[in-house]
PDB file of N, CA and C in Angstrom:
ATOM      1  N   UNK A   1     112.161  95.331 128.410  1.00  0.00           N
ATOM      2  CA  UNK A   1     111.227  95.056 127.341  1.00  0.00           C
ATOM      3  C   UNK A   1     111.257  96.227 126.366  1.00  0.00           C
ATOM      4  N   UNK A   2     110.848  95.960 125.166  1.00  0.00           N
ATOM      5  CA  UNK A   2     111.129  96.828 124.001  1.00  0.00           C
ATOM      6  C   UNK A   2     109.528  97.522 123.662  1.00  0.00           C
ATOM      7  N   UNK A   3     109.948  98.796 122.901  1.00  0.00           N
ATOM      8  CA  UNK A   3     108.709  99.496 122.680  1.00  0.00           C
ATOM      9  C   UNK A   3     107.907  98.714 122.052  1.00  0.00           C
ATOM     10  N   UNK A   4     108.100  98.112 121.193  1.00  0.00           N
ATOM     11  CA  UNK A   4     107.238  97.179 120.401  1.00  0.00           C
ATOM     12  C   UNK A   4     106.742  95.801 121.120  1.00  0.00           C
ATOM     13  N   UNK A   5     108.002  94.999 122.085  1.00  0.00           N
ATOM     14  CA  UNK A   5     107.387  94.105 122.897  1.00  0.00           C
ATOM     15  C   UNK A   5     106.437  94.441 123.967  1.00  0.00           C
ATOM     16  N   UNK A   6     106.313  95.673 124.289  1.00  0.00           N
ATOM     17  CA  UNK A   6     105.141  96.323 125.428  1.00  0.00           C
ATOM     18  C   UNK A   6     103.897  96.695 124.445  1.00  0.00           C
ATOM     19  N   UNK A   7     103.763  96.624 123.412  1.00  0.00           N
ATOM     20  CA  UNK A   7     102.396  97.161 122.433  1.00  0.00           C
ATOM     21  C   UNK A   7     102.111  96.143 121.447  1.00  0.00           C
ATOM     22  N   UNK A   8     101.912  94.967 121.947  1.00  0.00           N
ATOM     23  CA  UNK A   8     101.588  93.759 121.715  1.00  0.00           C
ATOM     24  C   UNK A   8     100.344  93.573 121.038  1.00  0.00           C
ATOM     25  N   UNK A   9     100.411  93.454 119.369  1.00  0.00           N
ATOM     26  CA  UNK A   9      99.841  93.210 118.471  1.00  0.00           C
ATOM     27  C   UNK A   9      99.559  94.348 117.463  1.00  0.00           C
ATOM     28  N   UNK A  10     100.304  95.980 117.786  1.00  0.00           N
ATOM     29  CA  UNK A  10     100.238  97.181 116.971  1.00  0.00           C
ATOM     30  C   UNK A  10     100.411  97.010 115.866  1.00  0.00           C
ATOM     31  N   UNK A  11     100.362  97.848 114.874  1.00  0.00           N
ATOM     32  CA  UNK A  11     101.082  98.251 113.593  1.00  0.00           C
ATOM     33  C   UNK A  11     101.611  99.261 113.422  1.00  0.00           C
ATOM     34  N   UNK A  12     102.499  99.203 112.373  1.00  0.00           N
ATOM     35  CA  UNK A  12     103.335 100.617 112.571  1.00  0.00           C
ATOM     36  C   UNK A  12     103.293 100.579 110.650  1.00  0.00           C
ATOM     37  N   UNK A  13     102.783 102.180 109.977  1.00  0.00           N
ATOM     38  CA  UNK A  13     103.126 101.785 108.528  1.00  0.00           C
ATOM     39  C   UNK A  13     102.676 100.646 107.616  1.00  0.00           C
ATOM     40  N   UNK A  14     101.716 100.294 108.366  1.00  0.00           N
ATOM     41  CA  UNK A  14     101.440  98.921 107.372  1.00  0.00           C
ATOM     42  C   UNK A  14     101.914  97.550 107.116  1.00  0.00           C
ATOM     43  N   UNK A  15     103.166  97.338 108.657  1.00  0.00           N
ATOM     44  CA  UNK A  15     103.794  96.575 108.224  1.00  0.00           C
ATOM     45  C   UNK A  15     103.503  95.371 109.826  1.00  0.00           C
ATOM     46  N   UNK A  16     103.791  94.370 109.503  1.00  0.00           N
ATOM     47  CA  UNK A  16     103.202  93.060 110.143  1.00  0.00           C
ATOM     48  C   UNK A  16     104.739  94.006 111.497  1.00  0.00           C
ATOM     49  N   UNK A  17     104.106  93.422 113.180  1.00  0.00           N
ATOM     50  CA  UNK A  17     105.472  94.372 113.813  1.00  0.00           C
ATOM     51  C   UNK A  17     105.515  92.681 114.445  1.00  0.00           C
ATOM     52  N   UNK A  18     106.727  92.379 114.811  1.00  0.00           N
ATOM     53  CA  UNK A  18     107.052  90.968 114.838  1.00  0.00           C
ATOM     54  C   UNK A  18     108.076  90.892 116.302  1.00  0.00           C
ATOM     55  N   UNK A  19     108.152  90.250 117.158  1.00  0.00           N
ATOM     56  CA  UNK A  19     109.322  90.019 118.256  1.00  0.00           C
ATOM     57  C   UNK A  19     109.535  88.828 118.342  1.00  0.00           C
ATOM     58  N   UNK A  20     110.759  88.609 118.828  1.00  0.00           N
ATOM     59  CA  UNK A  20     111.194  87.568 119.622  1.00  0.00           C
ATOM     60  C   UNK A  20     110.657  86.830 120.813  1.00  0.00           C
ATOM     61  N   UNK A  21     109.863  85.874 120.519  1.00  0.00           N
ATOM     62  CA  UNK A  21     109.764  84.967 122.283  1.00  0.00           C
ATOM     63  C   UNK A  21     110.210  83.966 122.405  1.00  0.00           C
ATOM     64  N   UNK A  22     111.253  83.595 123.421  1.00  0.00           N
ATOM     65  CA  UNK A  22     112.073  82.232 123.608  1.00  0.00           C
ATOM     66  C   UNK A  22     112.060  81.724 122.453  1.00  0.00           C
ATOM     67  N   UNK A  23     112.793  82.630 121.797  1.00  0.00           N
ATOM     68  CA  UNK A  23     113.715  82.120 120.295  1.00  0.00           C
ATOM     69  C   UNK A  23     112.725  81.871 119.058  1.00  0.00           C
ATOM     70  N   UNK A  24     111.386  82.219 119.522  1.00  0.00           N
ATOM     71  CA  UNK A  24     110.659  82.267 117.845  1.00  0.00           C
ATOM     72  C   UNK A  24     110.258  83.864 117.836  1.00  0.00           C
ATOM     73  N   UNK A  25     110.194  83.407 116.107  1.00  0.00           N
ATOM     74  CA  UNK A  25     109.071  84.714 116.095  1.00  0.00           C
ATOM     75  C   UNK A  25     107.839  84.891 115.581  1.00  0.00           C
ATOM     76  N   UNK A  26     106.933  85.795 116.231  1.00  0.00           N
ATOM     77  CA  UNK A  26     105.902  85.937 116.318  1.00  0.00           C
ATOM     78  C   UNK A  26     105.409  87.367 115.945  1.00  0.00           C
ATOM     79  N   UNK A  27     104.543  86.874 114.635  1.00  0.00           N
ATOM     80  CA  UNK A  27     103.608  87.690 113.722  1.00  0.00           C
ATOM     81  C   UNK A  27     102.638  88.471 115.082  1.00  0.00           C
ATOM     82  N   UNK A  28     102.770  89.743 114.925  1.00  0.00           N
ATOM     83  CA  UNK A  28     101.714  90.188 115.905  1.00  0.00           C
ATOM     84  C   UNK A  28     100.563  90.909 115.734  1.00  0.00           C
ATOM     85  N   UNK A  29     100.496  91.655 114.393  1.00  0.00           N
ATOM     86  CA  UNK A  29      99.798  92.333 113.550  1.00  0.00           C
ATOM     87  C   UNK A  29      99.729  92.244 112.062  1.00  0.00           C
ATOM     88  N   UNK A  30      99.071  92.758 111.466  1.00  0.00           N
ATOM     89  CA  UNK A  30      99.046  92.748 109.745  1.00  0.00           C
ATOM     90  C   UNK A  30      98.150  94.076 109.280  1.00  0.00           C
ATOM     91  N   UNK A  31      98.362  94.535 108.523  1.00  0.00           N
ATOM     92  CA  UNK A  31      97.322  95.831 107.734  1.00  0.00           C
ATOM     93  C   UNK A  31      96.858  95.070 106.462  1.00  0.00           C
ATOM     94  N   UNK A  32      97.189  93.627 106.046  1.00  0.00           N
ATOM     95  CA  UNK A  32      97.066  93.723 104.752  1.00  0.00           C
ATOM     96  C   UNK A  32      95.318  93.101 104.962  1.00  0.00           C
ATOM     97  N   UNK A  33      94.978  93.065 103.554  1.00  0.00           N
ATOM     98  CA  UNK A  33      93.599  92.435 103.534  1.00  0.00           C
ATOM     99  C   UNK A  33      93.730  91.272 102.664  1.00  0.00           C
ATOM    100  N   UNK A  34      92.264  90.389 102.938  1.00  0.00           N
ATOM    101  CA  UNK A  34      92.993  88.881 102.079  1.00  0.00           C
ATOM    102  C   UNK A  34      93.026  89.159 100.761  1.00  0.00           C
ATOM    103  N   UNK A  35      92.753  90.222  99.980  1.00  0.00           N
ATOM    104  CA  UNK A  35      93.372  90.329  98.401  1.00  0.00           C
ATOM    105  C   UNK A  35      94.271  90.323  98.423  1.00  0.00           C
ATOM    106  N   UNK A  36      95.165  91.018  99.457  1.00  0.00           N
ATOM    107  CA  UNK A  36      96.556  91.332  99.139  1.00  0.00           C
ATOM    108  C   UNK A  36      97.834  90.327  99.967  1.00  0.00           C
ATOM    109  N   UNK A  37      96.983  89.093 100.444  1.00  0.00           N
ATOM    110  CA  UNK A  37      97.812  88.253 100.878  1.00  0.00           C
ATOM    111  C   UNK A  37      97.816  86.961  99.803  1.00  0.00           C
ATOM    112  N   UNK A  38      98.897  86.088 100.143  1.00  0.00           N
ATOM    113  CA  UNK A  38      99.202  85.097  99.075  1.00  0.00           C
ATOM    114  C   UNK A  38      98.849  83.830  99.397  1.00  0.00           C
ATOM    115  N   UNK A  39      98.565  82.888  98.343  1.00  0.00           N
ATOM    116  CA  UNK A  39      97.666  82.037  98.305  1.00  0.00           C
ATOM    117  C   UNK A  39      98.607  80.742  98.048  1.00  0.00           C
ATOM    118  N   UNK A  40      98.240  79.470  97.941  1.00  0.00           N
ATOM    119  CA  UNK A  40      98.754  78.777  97.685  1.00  0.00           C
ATOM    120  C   UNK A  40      98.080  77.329  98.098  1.00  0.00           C
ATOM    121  N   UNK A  41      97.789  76.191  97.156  1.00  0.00           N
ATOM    122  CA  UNK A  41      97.710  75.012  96.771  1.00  0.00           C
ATOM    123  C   UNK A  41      98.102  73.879  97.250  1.00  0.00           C
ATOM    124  N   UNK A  42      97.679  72.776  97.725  1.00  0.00           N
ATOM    125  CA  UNK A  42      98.433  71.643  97.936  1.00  0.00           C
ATOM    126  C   UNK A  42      97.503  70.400  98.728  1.00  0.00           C
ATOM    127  N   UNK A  43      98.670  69.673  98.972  1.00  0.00           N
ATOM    128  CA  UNK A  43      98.209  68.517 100.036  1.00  0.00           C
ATOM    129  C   UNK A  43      98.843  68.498 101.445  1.00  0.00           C
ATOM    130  N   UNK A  44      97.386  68.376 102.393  1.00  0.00           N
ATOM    131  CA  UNK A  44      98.127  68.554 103.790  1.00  0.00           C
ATOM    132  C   UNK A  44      99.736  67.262 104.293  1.00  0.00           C
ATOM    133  N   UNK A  45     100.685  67.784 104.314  1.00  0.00           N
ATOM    134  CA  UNK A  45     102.156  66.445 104.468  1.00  0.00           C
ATOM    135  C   UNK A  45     101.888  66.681 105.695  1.00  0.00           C
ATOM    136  N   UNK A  46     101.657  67.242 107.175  1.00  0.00           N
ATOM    137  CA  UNK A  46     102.163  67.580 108.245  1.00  0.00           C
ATOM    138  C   UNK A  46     101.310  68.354 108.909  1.00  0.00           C
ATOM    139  N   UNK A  47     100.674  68.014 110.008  1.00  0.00           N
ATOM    140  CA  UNK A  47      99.564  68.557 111.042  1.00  0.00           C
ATOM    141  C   UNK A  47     100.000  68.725 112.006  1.00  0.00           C
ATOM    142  N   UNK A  48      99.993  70.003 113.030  1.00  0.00           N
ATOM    143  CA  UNK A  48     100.029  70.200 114.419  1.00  0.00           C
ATOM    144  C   UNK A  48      99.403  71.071 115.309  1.00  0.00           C
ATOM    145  N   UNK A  49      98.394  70.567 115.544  1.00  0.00           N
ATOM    146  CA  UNK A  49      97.493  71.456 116.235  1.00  0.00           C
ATOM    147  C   UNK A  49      97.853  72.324 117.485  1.00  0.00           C
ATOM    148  N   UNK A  50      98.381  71.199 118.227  1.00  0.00           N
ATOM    149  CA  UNK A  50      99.049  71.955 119.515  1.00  0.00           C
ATOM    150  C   UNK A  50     100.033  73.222 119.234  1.00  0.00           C
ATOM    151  N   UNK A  51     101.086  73.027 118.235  1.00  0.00           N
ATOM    152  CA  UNK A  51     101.578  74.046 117.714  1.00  0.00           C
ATOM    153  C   UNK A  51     100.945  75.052 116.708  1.00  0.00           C
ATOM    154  N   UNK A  52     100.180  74.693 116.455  1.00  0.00           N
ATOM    155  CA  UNK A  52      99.509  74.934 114.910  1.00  0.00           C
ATOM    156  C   UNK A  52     100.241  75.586 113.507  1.00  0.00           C
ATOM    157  N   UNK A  53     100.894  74.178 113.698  1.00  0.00           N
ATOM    158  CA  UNK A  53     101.832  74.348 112.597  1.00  0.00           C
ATOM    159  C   UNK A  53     101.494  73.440 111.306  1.00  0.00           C
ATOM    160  N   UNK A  54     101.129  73.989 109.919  1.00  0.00           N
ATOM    161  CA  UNK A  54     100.723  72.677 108.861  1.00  0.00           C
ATOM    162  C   UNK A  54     101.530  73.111 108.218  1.00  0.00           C
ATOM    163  N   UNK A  55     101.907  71.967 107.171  1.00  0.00           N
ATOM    164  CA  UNK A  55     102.793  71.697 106.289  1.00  0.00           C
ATOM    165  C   UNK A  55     102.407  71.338 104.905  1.00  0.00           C
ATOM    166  N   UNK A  56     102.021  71.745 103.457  1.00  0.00           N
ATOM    167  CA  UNK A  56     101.525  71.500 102.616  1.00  0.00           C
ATOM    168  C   UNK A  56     102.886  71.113 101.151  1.00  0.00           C
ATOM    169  N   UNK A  57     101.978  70.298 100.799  1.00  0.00           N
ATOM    170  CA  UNK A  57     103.124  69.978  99.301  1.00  0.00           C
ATOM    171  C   UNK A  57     102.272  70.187  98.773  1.00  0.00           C
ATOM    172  N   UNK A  58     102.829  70.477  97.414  1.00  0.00           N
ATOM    173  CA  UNK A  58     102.252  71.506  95.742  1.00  0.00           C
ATOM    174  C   UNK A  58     103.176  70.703  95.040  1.00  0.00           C
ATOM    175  N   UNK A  59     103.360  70.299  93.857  1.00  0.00           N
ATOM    176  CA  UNK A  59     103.574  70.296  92.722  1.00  0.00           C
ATOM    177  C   UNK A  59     105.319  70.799  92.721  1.00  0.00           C
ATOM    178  N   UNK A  60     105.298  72.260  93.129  1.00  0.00           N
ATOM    179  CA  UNK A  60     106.724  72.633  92.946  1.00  0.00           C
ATOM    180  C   UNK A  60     107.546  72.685  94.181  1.00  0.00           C
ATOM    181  N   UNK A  61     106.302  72.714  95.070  1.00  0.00           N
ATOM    182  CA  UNK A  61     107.462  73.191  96.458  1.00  0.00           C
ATOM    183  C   UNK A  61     106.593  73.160  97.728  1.00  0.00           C
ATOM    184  N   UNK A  62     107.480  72.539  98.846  1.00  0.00           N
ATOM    185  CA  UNK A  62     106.653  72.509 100.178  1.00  0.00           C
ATOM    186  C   UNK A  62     106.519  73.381 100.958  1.00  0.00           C
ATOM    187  N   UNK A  63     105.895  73.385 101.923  1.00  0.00           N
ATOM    188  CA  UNK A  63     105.845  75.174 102.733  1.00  0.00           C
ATOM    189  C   UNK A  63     105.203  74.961 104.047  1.00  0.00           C
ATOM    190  N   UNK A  64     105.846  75.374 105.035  1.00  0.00           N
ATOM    191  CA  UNK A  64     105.065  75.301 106.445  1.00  0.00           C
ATOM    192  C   UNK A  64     104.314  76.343 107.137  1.00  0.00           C
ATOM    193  N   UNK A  65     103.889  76.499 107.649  1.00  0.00           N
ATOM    194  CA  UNK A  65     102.814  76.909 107.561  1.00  0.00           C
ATOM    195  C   UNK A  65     102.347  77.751 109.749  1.00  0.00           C
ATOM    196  N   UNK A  66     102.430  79.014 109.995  1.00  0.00           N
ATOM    197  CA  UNK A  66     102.050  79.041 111.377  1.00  0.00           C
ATOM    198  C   UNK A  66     100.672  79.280 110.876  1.00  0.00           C
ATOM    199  N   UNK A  67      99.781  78.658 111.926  1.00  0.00           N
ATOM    200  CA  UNK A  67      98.252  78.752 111.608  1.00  0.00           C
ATOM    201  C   UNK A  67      97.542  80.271 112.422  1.00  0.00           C
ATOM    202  N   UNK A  68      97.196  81.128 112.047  1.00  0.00           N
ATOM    203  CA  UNK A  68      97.103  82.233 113.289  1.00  0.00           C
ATOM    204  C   UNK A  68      95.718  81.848 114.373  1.00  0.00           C
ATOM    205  N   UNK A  69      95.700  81.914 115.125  1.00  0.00           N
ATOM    206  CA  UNK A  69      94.756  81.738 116.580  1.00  0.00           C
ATOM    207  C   UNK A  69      93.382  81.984 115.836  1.00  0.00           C
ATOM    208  N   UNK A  70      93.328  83.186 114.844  1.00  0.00           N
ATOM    209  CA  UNK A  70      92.047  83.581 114.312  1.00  0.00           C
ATOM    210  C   UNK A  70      91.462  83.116 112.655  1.00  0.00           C
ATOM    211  N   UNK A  71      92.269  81.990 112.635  1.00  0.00           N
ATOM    212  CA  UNK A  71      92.478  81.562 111.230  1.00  0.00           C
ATOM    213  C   UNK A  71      91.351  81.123 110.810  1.00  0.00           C
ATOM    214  N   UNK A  72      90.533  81.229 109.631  1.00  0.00           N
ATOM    215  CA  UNK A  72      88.886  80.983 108.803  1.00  0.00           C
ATOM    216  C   UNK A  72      89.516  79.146 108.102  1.00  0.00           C
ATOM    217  N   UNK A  73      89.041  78.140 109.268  1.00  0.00           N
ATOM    218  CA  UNK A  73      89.004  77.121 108.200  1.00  0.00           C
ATOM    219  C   UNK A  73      87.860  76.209 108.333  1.00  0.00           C
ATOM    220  N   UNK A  74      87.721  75.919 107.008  1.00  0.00           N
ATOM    221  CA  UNK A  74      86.720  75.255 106.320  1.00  0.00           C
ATOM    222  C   UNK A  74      86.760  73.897 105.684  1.00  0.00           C
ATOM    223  N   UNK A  75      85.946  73.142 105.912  1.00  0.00           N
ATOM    224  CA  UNK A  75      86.204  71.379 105.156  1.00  0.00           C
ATOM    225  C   UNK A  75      85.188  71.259 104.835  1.00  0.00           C
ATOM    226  N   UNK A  76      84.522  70.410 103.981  1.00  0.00           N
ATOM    227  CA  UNK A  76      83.533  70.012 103.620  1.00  0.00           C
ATOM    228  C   UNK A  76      82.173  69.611 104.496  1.00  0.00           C
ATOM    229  N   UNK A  77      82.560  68.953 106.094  1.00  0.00           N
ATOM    230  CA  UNK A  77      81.390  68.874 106.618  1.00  0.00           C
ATOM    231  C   UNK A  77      81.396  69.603 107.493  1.00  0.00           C
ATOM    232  N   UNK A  78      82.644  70.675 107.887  1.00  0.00           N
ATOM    233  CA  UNK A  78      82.382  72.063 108.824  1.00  0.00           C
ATOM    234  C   UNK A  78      82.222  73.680 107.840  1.00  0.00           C
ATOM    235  N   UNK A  79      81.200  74.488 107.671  1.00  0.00           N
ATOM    236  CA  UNK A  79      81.954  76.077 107.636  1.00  0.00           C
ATOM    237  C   UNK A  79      82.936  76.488 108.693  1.00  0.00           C
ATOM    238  N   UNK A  80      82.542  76.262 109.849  1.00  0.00           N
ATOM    239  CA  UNK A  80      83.377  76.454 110.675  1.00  0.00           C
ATOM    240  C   UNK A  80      84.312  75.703 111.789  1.00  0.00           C
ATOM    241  N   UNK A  81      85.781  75.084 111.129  1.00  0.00           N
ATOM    242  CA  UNK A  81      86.208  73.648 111.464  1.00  0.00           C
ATOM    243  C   UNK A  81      87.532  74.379 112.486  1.00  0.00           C
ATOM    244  N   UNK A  82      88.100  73.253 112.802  1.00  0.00           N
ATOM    245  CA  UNK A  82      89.366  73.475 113.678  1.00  0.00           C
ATOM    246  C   UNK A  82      90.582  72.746 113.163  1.00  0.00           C
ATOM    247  N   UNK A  83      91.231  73.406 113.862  1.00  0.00           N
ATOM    248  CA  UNK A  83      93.192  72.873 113.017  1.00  0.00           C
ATOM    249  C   UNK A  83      92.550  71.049 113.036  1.00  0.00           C
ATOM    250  N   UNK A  84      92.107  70.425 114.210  1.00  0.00           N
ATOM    251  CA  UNK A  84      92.012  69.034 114.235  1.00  0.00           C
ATOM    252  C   UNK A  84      90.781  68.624 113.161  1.00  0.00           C
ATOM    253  N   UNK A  85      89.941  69.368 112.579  1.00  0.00           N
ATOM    254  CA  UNK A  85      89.087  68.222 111.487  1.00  0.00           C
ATOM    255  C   UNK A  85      89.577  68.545 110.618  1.00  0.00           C
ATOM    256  N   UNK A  86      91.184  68.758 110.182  1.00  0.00           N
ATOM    257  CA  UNK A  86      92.029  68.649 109.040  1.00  0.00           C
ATOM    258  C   UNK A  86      92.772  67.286 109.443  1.00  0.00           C
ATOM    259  N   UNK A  87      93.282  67.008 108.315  1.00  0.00           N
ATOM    260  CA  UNK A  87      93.908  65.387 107.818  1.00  0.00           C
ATOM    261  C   UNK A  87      94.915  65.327 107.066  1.00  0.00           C
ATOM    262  N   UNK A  88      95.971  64.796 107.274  1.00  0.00           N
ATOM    263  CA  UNK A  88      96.903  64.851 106.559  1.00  0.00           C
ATOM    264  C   UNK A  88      96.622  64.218 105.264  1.00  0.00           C
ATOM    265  N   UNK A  89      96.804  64.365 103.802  1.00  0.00           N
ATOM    266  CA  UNK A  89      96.900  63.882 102.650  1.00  0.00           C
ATOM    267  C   UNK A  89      95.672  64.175 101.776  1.00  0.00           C
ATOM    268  N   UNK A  90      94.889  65.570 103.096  1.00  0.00           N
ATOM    269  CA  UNK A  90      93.413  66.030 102.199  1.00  0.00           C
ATOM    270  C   UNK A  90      93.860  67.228 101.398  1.00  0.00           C
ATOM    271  N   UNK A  91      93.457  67.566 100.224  1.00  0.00           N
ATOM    272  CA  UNK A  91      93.435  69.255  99.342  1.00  0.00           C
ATOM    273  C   UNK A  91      93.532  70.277 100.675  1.00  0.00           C
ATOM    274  N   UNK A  92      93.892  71.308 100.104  1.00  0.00           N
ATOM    275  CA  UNK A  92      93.714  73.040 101.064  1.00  0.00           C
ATOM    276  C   UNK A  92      94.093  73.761 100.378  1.00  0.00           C
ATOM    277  N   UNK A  93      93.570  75.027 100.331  1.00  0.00           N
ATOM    278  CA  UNK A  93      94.353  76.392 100.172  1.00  0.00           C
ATOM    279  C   UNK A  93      94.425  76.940 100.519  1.00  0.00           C
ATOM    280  N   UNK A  94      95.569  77.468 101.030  1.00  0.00           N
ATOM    281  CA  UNK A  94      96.229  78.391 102.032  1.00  0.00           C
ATOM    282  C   UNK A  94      96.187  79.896 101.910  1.00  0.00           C
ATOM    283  N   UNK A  95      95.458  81.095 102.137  1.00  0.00           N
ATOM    284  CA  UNK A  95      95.497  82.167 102.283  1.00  0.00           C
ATOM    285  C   UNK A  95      96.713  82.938 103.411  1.00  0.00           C
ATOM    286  N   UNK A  96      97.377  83.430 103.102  1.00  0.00           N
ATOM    287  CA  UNK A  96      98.675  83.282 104.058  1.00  0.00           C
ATOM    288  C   UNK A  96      99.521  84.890 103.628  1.00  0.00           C
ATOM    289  N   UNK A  97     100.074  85.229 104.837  1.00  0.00           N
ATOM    290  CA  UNK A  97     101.023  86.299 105.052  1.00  0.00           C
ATOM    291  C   UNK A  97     102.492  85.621 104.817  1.00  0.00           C
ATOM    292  N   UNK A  98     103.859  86.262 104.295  1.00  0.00           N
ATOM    293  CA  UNK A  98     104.957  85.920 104.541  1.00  0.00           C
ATOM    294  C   UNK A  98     105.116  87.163 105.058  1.00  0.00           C
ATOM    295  N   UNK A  99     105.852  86.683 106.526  1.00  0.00           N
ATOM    296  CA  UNK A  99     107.056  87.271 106.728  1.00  0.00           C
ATOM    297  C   UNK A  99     108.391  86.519 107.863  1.00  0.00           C
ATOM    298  N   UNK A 100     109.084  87.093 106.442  1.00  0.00           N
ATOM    299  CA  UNK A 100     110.088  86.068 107.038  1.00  0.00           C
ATOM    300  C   UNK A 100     110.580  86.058 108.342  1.00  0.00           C
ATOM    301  N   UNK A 101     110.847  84.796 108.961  1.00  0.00           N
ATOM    302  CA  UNK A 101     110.885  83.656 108.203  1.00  0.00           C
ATOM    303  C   UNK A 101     109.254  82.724 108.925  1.00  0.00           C
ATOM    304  N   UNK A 102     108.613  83.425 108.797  1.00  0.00           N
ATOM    305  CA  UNK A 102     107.445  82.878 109.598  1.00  0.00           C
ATOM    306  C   UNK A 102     106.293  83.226 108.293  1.00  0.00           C
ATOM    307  N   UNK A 103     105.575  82.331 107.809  1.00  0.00           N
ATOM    308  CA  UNK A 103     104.307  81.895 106.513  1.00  0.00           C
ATOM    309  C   UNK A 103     103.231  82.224 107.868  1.00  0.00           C
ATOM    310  N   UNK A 104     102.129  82.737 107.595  1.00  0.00           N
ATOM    311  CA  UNK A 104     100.984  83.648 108.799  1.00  0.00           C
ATOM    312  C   UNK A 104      99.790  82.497 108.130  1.00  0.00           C
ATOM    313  N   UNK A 105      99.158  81.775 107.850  1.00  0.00           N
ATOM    314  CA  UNK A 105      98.351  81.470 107.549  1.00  0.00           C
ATOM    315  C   UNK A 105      96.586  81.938 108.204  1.00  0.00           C
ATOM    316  N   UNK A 106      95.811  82.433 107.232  1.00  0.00           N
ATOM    317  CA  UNK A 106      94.866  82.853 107.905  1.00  0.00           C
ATOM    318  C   UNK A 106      93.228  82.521 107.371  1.00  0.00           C
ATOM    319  N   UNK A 107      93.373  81.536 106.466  1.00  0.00           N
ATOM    320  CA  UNK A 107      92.460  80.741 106.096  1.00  0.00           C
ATOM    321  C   UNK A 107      93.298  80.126 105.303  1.00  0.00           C
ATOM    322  N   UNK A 108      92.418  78.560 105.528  1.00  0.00           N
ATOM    323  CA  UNK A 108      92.604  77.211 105.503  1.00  0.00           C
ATOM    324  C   UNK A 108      91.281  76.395 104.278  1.00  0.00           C
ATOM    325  N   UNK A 109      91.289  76.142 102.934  1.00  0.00           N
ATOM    326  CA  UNK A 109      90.017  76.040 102.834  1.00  0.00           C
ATOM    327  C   UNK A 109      90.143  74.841 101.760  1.00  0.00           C
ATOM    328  N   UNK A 110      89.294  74.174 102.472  1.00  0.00           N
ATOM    329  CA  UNK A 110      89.634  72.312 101.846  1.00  0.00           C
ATOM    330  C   UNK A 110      88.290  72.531 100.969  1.00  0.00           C
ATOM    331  N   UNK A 111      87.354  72.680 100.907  1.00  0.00           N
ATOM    332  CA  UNK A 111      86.427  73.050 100.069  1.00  0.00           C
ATOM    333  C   UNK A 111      86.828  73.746  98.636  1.00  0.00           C
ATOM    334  N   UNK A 112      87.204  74.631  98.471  1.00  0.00           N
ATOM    335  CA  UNK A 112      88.048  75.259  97.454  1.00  0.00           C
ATOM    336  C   UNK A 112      89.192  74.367  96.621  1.00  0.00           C
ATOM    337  N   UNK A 113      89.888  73.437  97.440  1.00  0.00           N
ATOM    338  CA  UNK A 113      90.586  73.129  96.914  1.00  0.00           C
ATOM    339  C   UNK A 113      90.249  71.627  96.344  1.00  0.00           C
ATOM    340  N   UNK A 114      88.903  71.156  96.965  1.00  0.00           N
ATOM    341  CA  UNK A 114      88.213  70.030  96.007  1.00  0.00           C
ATOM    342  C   UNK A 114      87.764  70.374  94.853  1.00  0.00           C
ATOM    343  N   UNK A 115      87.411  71.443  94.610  1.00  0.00           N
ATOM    344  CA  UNK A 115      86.461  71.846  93.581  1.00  0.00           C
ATOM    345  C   UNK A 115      87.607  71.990  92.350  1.00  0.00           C
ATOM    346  N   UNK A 116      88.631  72.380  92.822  1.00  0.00           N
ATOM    347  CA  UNK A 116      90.002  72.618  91.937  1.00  0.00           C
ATOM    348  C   UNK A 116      90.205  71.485  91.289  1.00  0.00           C
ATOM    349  N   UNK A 117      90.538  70.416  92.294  1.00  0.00           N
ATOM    350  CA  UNK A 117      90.989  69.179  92.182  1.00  0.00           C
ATOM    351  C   UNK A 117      90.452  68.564  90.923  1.00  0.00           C
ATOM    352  N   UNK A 118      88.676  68.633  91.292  1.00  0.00           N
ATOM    353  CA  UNK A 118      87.681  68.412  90.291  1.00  0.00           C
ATOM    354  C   UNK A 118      87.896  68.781  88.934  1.00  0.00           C
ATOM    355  N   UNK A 119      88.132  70.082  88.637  1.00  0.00           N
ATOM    356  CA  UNK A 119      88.010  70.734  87.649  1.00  0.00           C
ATOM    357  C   UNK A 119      89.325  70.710  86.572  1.00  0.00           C
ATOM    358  N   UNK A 120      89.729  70.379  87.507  1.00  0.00           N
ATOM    359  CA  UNK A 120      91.659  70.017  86.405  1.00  0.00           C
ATOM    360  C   UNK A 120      91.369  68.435  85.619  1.00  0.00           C
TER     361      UNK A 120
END
């Protein structure tokens, strides 16, 4: 096992520290804060809770999505909802880490993205 696979969820420098498990990879840390993570728009195409993997289309481009274990999501009749009272073909906006090749998602917020909807 590797220095970094034995210190499971550290940071080093500010930077997300990431390993290999049975062939994925896995985000284990982050320093950033949600100003400084990236955002993004759409409609839910693709739900998986068990994995917690979502999939959103925008306008220009689709994007998948790992949901993190500690992820803030929100819908209209929860503040505090779960990967399952999301729906495929409802608004969201995605508050989200890249690193490649794994999208960190860490709020989920269907509320926000009605009000958008509205306002266009």
């Amino acid at each position: 096992m590797s220095e970094i696979e034995g210190r499971r969820g550290a940071t080093f420098a500010g930077r997300a520290v990431m390993c290999h498990i049975w062939g994925e990879t896995e985000v284990l840390g982050s320093m950033k804060t949600t100003e400084q993570m990236s955002h993004m728009g759409g409609t839910i195409a693709s739900l998986d809770p068990r994995d917690r993997k979502l999939t959103i289309n925008s306008l220009i481009l689709n994007k998948t999505f790992r949901v993190a274990d500690d992820a803030e999501i929100i819908t209209p009749s929860k503040e505090h909802a779960g990967l399952k009272d999301l729906k495929v073909g409802e608004p969201v906006e995605v508050t989200y880490e890249q690193h490649e090749p794994v999208c960190l998602a860490h709020r989920l917020d269907e509320v926000s993205a009605i009000k958008h909807q509205r306002a266009a």
